[in-house]
PDB file of N, CA and C in Angstrom:
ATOM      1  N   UNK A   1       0.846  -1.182   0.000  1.00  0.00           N
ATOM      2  CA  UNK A   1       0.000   0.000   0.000  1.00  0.00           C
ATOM      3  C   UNK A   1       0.886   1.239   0.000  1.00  0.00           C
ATOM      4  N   UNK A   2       0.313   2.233  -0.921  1.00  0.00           N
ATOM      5  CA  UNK A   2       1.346   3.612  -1.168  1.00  0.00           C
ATOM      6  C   UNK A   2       0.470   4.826  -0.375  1.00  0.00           C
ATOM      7  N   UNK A   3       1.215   4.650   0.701  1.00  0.00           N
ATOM      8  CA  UNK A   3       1.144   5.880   2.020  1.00  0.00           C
ATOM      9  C   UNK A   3       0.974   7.269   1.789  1.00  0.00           C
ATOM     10  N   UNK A   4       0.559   8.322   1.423  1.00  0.00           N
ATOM     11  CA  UNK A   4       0.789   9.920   1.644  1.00  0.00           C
ATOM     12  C   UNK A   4       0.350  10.671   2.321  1.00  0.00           C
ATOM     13  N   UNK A   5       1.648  11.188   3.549  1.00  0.00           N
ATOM     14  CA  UNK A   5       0.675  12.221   4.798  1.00  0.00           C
ATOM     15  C   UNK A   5       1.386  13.793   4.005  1.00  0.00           C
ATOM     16  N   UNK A   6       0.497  14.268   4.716  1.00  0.00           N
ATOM     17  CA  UNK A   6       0.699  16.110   4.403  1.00  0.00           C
ATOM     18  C   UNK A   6       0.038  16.442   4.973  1.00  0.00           C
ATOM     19  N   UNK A   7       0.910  18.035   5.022  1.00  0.00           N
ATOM     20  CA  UNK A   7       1.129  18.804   6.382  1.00  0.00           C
ATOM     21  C   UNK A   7       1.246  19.944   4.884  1.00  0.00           C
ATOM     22  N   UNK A   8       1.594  21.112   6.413  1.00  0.00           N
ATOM     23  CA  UNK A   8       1.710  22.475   5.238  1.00  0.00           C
ATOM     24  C   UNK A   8       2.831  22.328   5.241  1.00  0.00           C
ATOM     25  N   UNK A   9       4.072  22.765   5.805  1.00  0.00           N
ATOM     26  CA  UNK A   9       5.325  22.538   5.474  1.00  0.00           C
ATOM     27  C   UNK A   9       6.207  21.409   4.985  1.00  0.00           C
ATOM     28  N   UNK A  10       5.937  20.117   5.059  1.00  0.00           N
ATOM     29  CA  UNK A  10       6.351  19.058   5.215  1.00  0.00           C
ATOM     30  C   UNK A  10       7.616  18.956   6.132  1.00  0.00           C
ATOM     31  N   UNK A  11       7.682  19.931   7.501  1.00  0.00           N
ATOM     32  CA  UNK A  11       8.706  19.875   8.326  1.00  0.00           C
ATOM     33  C   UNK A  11       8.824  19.066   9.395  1.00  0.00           C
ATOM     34  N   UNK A  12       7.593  19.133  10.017  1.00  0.00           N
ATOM     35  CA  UNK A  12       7.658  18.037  11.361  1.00  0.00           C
ATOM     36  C   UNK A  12       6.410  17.409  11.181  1.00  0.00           C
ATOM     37  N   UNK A  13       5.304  17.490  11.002  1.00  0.00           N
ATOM     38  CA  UNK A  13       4.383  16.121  11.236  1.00  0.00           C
ATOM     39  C   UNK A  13       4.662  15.257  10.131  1.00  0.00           C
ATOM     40  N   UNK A  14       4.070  15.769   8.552  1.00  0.00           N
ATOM     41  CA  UNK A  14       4.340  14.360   8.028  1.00  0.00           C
ATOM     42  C   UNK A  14       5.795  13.710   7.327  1.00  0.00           C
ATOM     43  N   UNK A  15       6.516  14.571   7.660  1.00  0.00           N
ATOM     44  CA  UNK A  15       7.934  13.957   7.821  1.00  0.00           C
ATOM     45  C   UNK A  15       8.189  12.988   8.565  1.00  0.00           C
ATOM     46  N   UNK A  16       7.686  13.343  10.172  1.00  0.00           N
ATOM     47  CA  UNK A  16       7.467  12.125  11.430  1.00  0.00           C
ATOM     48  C   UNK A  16       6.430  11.198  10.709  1.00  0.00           C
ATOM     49  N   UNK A  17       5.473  11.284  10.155  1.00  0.00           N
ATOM     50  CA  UNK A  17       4.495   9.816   9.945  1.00  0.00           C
ATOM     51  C   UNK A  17       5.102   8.782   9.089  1.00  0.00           C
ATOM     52  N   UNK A  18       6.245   9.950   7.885  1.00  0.00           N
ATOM     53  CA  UNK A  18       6.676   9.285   6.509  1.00  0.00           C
ATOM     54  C   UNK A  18       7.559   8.310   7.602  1.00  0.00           C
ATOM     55  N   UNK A  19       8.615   8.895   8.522  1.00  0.00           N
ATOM     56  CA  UNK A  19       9.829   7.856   9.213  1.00  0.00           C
ATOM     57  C   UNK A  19       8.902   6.837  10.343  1.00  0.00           C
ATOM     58  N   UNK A  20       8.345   6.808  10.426  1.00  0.00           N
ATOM     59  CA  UNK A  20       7.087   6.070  11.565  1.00  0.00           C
ATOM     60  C   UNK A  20       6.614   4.971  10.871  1.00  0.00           C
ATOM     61  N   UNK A  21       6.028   5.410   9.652  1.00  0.00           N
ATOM     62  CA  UNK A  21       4.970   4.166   9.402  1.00  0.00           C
ATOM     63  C   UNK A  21       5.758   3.626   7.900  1.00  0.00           C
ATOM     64  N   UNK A  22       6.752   4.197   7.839  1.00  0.00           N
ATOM     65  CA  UNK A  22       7.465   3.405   6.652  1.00  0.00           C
ATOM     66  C   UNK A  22       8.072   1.923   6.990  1.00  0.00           C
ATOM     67  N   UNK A  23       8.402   1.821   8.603  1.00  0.00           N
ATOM     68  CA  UNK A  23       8.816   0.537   8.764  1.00  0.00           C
ATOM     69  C   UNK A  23       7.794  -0.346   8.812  1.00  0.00           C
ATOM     70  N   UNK A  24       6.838  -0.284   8.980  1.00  0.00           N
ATOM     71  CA  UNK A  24       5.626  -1.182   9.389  1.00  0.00           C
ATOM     72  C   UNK A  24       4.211  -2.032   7.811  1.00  0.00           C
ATOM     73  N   UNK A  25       4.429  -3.047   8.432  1.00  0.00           N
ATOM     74  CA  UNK A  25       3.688  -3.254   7.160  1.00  0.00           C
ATOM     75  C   UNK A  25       4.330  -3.793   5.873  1.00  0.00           C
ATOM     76  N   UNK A  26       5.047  -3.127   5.198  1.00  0.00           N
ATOM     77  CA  UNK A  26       6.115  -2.789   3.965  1.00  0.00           C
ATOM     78  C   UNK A  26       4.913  -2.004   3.310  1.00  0.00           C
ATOM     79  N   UNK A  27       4.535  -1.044   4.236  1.00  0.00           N
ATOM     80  CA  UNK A  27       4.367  -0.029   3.093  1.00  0.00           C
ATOM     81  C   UNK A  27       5.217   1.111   2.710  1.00  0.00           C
ATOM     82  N   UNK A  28       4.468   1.387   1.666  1.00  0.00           N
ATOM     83  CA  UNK A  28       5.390   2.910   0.913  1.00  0.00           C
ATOM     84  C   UNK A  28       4.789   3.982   1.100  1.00  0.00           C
ATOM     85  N   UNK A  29       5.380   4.768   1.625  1.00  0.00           N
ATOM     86  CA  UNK A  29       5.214   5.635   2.541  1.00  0.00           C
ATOM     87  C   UNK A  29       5.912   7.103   1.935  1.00  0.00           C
ATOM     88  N   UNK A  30       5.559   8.199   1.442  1.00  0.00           N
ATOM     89  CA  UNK A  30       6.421   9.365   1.331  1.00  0.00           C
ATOM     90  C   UNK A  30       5.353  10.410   2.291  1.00  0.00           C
ATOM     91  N   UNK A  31       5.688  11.918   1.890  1.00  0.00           N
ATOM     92  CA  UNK A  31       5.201  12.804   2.640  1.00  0.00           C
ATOM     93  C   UNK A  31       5.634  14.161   1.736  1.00  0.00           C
ATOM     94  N   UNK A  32       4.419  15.317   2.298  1.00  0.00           N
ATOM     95  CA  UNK A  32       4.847  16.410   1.181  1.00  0.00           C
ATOM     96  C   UNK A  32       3.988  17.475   2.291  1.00  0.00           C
ATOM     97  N   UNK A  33       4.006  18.797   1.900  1.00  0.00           N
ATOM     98  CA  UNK A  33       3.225  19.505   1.962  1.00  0.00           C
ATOM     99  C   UNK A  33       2.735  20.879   0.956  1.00  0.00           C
ATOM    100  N   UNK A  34       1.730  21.148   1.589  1.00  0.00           N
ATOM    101  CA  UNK A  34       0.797  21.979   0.770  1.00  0.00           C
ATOM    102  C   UNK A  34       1.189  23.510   1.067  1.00  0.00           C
ATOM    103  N   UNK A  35       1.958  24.062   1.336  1.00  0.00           N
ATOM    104  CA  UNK A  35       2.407  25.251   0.942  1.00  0.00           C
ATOM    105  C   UNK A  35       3.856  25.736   0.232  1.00  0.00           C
ATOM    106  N   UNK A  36       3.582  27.004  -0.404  1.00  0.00           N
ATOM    107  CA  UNK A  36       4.456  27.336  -1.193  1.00  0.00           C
ATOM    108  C   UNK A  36       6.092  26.826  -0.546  1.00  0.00           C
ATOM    109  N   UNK A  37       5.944  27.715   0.778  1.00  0.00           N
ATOM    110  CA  UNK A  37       7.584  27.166   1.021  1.00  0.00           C
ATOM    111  C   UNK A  37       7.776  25.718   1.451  1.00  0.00           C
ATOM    112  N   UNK A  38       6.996  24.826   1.084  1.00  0.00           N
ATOM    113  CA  UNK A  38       7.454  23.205   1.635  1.00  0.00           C
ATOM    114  C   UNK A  38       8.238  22.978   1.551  1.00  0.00           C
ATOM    115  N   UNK A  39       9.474  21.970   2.175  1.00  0.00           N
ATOM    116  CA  UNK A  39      10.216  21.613   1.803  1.00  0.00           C
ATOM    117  C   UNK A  39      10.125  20.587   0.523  1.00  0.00           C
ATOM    118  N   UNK A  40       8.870  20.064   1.046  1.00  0.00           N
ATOM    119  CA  UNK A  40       8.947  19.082  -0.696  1.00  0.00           C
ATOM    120  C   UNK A  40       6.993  18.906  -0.726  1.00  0.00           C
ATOM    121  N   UNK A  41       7.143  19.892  -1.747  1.00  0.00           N
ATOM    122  CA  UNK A  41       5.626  20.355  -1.832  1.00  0.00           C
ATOM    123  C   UNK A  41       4.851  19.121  -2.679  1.00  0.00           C
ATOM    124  N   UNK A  42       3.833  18.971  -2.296  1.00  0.00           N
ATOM    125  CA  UNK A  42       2.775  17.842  -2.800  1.00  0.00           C
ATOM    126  C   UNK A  42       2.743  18.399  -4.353  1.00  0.00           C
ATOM    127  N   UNK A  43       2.715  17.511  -5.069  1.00  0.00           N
ATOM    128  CA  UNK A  43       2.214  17.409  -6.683  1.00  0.00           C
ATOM    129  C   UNK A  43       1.202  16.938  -7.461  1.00  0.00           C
ATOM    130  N   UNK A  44       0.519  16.346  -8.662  1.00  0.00           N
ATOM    131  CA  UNK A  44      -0.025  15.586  -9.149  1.00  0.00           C
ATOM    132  C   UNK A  44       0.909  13.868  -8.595  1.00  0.00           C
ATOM    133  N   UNK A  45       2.121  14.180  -9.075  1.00  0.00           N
ATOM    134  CA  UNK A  45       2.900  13.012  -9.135  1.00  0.00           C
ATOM    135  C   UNK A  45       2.221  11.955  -7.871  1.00  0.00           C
ATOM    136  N   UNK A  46       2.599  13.051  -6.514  1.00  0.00           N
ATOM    137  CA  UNK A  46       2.166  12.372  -5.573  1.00  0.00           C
ATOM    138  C   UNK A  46       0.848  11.835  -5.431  1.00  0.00           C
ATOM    139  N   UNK A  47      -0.219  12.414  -5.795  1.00  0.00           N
ATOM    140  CA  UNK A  47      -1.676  12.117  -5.890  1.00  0.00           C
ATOM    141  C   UNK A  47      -1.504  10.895  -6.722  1.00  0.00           C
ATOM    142  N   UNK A  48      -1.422  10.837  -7.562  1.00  0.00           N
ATOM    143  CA  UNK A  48      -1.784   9.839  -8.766  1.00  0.00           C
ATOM    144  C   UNK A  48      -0.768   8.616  -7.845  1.00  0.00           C
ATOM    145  N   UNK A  49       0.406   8.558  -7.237  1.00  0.00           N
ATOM    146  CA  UNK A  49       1.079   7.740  -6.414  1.00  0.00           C
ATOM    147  C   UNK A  49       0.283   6.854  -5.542  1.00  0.00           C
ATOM    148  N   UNK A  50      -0.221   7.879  -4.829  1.00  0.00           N
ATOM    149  CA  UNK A  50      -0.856   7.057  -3.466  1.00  0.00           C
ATOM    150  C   UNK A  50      -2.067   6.262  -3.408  1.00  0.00           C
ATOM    151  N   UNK A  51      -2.136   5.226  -2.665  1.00  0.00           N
ATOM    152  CA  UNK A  51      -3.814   4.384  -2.559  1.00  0.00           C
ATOM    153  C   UNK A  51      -4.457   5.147  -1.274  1.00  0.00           C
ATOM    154  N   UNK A  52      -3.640   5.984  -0.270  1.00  0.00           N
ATOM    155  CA  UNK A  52      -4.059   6.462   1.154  1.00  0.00           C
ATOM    156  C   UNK A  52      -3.594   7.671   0.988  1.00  0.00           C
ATOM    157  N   UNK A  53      -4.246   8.937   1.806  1.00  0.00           N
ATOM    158  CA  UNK A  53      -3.873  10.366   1.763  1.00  0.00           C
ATOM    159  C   UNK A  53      -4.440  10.366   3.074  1.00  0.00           C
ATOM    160  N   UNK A  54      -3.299  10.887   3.959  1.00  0.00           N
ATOM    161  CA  UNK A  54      -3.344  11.274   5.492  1.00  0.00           C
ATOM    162  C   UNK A  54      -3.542  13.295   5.586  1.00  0.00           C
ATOM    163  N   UNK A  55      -4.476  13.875   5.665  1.00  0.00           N
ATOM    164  CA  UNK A  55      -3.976  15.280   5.728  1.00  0.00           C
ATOM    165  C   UNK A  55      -3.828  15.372   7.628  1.00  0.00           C
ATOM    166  N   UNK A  56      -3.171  16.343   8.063  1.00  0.00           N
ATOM    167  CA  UNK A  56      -3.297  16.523   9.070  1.00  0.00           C
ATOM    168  C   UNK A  56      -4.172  17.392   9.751  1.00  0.00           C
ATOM    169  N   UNK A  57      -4.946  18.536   9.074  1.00  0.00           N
ATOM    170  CA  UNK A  57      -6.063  19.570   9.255  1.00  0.00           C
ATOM    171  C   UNK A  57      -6.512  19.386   8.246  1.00  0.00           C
ATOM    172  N   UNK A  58      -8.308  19.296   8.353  1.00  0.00           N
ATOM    173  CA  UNK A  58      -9.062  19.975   7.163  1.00  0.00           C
ATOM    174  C   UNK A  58      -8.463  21.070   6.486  1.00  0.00           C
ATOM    175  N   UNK A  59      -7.647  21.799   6.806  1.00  0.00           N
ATOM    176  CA  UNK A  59      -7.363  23.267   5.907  1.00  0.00           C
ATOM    177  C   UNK A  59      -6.129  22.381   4.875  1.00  0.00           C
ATOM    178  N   UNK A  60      -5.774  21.291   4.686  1.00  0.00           N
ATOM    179  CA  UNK A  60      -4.905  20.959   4.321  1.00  0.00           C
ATOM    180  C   UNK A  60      -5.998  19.972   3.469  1.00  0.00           C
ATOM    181  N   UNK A  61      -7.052  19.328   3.433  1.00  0.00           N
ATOM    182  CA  UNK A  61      -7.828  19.021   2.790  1.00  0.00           C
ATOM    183  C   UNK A  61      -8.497  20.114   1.530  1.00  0.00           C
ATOM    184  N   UNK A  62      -8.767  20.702   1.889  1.00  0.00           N
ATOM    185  CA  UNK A  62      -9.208  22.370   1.309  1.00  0.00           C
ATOM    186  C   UNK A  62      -8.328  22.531   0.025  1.00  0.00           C
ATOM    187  N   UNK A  63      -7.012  22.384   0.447  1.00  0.00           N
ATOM    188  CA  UNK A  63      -6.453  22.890  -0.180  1.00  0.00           C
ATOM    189  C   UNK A  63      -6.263  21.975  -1.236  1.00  0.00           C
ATOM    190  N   UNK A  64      -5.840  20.624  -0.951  1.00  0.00           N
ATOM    191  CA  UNK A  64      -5.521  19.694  -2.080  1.00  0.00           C
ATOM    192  C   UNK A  64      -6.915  19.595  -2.743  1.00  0.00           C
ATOM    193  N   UNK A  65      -8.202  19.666  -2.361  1.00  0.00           N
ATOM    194  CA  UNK A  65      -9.117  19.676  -2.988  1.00  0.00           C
ATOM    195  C   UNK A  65      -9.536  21.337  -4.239  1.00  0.00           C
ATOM    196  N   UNK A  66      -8.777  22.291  -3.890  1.00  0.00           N
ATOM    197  CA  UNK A  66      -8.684  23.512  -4.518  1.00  0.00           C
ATOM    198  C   UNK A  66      -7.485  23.276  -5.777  1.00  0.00           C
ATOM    199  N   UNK A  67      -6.504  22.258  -5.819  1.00  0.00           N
ATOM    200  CA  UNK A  67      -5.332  22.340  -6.084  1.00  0.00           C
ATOM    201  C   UNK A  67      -5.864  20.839  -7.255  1.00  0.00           C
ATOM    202  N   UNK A  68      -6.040  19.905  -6.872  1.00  0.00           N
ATOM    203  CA  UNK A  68      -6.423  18.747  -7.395  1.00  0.00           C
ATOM    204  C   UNK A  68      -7.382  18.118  -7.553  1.00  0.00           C
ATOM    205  N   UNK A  69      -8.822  18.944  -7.359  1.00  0.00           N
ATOM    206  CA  UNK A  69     -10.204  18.541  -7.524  1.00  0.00           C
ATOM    207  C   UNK A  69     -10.337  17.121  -8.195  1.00  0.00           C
ATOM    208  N   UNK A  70     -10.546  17.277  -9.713  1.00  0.00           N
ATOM    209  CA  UNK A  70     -10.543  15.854 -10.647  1.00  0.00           C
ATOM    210  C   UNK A  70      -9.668  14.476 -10.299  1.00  0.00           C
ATOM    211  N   UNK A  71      -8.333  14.891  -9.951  1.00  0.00           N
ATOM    212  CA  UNK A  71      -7.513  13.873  -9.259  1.00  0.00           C
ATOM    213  C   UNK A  71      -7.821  12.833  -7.901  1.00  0.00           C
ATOM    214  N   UNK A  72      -8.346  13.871  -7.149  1.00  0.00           N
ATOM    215  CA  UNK A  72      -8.525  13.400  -5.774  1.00  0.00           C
ATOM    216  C   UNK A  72      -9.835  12.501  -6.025  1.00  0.00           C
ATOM    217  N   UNK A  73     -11.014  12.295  -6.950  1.00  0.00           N
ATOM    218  CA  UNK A  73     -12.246  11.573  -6.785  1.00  0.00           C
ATOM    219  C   UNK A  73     -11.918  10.085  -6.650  1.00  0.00           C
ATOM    220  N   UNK A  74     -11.395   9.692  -6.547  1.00  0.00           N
ATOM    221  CA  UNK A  74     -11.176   8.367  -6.646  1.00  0.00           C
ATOM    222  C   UNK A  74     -10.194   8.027  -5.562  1.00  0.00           C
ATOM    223  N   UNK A  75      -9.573   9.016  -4.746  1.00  0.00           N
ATOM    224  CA  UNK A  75      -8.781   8.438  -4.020  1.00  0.00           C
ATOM    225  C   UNK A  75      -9.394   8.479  -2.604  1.00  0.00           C
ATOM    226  N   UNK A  76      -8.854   7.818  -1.326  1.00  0.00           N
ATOM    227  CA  UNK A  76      -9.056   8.155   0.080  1.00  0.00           C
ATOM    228  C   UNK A  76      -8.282   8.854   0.704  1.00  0.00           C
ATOM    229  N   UNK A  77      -8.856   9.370   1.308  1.00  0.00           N
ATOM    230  CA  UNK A  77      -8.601  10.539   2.204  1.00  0.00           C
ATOM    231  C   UNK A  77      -9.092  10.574   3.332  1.00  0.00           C
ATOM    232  N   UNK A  78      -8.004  10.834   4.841  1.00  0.00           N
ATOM    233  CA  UNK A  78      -8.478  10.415   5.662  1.00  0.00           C
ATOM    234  C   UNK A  78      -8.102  11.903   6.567  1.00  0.00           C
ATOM    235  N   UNK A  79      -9.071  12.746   7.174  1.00  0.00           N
ATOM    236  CA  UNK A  79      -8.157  13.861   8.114  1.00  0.00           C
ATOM    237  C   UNK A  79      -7.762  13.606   9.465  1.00  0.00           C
ATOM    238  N   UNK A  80      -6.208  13.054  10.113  1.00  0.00           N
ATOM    239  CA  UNK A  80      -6.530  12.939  11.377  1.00  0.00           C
ATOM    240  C   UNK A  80      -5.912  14.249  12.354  1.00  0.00           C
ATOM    241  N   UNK A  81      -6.832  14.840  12.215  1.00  0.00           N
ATOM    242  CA  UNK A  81      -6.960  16.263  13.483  1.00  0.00           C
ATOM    243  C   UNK A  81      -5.408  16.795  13.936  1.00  0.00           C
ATOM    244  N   UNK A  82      -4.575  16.315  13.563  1.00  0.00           N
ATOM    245  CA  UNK A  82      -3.138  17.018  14.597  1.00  0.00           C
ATOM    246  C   UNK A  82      -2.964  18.205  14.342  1.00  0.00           C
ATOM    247  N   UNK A  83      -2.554  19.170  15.121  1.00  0.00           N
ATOM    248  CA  UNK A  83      -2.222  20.564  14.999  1.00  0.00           C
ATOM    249  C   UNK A  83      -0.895  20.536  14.994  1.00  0.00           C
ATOM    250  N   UNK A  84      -0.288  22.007  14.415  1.00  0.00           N
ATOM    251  CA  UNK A  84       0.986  22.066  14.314  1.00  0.00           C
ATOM    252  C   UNK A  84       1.637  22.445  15.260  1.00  0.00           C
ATOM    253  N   UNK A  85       1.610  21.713  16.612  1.00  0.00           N
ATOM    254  CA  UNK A  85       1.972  21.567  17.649  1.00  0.00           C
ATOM    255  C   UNK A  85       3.358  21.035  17.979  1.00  0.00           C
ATOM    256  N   UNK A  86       3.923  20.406  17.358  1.00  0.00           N
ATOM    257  CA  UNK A  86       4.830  19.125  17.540  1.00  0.00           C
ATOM    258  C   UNK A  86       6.187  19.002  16.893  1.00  0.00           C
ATOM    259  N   UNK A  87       7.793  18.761  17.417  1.00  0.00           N
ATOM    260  CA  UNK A  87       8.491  18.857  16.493  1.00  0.00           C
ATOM    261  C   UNK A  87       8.850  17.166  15.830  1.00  0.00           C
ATOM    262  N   UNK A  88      10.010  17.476  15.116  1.00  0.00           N
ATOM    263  CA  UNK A  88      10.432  15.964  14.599  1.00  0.00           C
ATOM    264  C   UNK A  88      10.273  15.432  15.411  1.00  0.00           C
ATOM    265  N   UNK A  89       9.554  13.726  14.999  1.00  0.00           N
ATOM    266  CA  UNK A  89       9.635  13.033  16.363  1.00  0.00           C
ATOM    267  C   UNK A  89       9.641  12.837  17.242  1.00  0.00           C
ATOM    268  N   UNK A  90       8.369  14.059  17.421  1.00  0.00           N
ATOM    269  CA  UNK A  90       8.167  14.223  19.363  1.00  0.00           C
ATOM    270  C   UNK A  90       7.243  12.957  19.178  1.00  0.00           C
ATOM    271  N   UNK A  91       7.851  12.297  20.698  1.00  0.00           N
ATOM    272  CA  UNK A  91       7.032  11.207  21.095  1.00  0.00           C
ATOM    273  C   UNK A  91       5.235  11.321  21.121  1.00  0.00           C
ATOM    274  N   UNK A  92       5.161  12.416  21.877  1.00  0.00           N
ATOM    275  CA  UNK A  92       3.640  12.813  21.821  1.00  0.00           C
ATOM    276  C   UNK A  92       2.948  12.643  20.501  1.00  0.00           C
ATOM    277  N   UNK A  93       3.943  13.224  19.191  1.00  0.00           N
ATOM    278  CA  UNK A  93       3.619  13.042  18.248  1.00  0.00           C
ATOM    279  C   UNK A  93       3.347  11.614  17.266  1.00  0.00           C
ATOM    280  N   UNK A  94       4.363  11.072  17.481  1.00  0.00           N
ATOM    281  CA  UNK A  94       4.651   9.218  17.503  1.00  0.00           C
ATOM    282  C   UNK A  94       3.263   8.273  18.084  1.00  0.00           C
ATOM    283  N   UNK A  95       3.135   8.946  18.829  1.00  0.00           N
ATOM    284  CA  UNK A  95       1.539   8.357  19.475  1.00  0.00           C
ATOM    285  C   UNK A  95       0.389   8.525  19.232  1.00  0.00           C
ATOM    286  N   UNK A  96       0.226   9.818  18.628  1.00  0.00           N
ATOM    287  CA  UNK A  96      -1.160  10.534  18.236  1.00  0.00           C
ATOM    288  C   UNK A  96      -1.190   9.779  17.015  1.00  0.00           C
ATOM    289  N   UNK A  97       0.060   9.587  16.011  1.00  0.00           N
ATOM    290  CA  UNK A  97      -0.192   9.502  14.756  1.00  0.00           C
ATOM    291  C   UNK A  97      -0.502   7.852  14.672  1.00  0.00           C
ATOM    292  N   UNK A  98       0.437   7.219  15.464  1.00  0.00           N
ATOM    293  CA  UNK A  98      -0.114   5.745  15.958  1.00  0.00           C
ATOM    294  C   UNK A  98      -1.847   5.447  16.384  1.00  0.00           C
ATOM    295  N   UNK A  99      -1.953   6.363  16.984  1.00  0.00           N
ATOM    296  CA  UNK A  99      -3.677   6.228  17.395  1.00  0.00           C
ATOM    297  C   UNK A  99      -4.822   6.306  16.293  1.00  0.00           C
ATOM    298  N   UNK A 100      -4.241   7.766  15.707  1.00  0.00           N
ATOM    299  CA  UNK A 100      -5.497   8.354  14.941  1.00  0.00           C
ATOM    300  C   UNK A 100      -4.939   7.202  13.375  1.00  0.00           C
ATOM    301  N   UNK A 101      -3.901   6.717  12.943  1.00  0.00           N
ATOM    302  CA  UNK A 101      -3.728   6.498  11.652  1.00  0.00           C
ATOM    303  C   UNK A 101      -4.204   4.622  11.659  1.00  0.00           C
ATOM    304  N   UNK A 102      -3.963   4.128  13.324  1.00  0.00           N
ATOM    305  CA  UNK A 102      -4.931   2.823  13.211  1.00  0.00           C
ATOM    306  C   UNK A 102      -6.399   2.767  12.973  1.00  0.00           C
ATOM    307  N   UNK A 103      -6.555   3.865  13.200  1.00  0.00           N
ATOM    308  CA  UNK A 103      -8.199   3.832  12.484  1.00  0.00           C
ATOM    309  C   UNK A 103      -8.665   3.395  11.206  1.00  0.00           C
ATOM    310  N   UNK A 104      -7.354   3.107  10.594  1.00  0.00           N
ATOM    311  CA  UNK A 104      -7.862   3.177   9.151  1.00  0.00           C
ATOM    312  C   UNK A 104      -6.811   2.087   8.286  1.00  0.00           C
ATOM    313  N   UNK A 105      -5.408   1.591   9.386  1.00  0.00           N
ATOM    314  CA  UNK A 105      -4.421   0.856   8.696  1.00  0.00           C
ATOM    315  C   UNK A 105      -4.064  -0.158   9.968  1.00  0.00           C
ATOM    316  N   UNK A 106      -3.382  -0.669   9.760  1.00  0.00           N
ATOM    317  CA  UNK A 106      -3.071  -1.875  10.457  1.00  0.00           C
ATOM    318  C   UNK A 106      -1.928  -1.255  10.716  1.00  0.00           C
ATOM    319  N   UNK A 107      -1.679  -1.198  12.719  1.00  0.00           N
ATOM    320  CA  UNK A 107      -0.355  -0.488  13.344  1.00  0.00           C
ATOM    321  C   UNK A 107       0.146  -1.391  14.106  1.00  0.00           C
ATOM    322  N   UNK A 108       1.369  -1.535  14.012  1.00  0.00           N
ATOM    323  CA  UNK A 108       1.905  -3.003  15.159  1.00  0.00           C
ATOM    324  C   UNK A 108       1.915  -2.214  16.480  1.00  0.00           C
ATOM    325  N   UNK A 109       2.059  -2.649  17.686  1.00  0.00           N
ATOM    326  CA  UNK A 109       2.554  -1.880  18.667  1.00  0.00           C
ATOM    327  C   UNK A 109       3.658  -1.448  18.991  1.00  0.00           C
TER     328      UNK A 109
END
């Protein structure tokens, strides 16, 4: 299964989900975000990539839906609530994303 979380920057949350949930499973796993200065900004490429789309805020839904309307109908999309609270690999963070992303994938403990 081909993984994609996003964030607005792609600095600390879905950077942390991409290194988190890439070991687990053997899935494939990247990460991007939705604003201009991302470090590695979401594309078509990535859309058309993924079977799963993690946003981390509705406003990050919004946007890929403003950005990729026609693309996105066919794919899933899942929002799990984190705020941009959190740095690399804060544990707190490691856990939330463990919680909210078993809702929807198979997480080892």
């Amino acid at each position: 299964m081909k993984i994609l979380f996003i964030c607005s920057k792609n600095q600390w949350r879905s950077p942390t989900a991409e290194k988190v949930f890439h070991r687990f499973n053997n899935y494939d796993v990247r990460s991007a975000g939705t604003e201009e200065g991302a470090r590695n900004k979401v594309t078509m490429g990535h859309i058309g990539w993924a079977d799963l789309i993690f946003v981390m805020e509705r406003k990050h839904l919004r946007r890929l839906k403003e950005k990729f309307g026609l693309q996105l109908q066919n794919k899933t999309i899942h929002c799990i609530d984190i705020s941009d609270d959190y740095g690399y690999m804060d544990e707190e963070l490691i856990e939330i994303l463990k919680a909210r992303v078993s809702e929807f994938i198979d997480v080892p403990d």
